[in-house]
Protein backbone atom coordinates (compact mmCIF):
# COMPACT_ATOMS: atom_id res chain seq x y z
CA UNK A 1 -166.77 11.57 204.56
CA UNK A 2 -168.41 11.48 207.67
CA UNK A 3 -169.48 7.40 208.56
CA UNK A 4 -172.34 7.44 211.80
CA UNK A 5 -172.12 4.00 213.25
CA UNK A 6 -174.26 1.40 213.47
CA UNK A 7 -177.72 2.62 215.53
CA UNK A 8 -179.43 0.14 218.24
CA UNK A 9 -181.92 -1.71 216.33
CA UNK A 10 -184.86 0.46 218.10
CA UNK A 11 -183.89 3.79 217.16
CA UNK A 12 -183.70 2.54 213.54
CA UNK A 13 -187.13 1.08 213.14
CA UNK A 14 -188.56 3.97 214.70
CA UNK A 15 -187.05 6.42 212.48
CA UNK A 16 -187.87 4.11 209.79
CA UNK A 17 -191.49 4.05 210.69
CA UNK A 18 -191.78 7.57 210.80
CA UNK A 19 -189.68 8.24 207.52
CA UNK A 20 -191.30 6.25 204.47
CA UNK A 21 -188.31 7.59 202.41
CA UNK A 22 -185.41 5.93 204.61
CA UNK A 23 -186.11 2.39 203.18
CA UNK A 24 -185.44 4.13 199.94
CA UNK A 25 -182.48 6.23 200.86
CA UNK A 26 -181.05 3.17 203.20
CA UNK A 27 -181.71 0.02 201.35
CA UNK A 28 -183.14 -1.21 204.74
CA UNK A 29 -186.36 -3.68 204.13
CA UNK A 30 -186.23 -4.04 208.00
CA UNK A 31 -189.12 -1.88 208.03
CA UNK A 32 -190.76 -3.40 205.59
CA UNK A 33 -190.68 -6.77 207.42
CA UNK A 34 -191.44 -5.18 210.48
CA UNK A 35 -194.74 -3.89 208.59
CA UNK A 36 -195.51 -6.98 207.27
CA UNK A 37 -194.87 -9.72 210.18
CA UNK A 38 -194.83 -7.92 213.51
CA UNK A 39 -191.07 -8.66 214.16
CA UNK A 40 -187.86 -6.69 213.64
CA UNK A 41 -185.28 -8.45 211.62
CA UNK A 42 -182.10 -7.71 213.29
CA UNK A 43 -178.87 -10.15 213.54
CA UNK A 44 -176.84 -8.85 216.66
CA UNK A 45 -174.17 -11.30 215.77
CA UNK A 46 -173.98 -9.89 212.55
CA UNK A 47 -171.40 -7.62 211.49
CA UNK A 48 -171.16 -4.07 209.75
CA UNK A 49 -168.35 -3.33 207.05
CA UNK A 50 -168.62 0.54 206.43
CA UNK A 51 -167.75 1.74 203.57
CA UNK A 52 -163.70 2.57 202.56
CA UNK A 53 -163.22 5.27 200.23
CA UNK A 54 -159.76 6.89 199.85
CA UNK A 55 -160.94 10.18 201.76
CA UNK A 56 -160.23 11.68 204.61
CA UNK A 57 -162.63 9.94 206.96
CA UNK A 58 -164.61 11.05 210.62
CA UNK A 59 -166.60 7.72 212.23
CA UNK A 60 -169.74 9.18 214.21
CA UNK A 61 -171.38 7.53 216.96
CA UNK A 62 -175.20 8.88 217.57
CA UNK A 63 -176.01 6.19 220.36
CA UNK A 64 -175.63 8.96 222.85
CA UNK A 65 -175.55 12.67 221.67
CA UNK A 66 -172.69 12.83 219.52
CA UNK A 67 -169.08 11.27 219.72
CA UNK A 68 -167.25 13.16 219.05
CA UNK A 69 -168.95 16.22 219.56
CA UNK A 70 -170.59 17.93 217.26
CA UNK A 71 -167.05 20.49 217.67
CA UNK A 72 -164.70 18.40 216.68
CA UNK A 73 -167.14 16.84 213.75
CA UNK A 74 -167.50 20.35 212.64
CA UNK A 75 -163.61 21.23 212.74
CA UNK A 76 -163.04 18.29 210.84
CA UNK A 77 -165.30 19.46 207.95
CA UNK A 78 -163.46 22.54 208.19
CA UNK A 79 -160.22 21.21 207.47
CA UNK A 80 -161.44 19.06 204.65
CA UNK A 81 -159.68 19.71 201.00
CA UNK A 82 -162.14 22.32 199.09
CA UNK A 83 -162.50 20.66 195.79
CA UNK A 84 -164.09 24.12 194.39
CA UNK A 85 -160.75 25.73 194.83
CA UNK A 86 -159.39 23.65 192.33
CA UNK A 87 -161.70 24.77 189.73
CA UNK A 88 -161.67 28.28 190.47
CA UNK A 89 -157.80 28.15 188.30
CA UNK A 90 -159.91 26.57 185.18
């Protein structure tokens, strides 16, 4: 699994606005609110608890290009267990 971090609260509101389906995908209503009052709803003292899954697990940070790079995120995928293999005995 591959976990970006938390965006600044700009980039996200513009991507929603121009992406009616991330509010869907994201469960964000931040756009929505922004729609409907004018003002972004953002808590910068709040906190972010990703997700934990027992998998092997790469945290991206798109703030800035990509860290890591894009190299390393794609070795990492590489090196990922192929669950396909498994089946291919059945």
């Amino acid at each position: 699994m591959i976990q970006a971090q938390k965006q600044a609260p700009d980039d996200t509101l513009e991507r929603g606005l121009k992406d009616p389906n991330r509010e869907f995908f994201h469960g964000d209503k931040r756009v929505s609110i922004y729609r409907e009052t004018g003002h972004f709803a953002f808590d910068p003292d709040g906190t972010y608890d990703a997700p934990h899954f027992d998998v092997p697990t790469l945290r991206v940070s798109t703030s800035d290009g990509y860290e890591p790079k894009l190299e390393t995120i794609e070795e990492f995928i590489r090196h990922l267990p192929n669950k396909a293999d498994a089946r291919d005995g059945l």
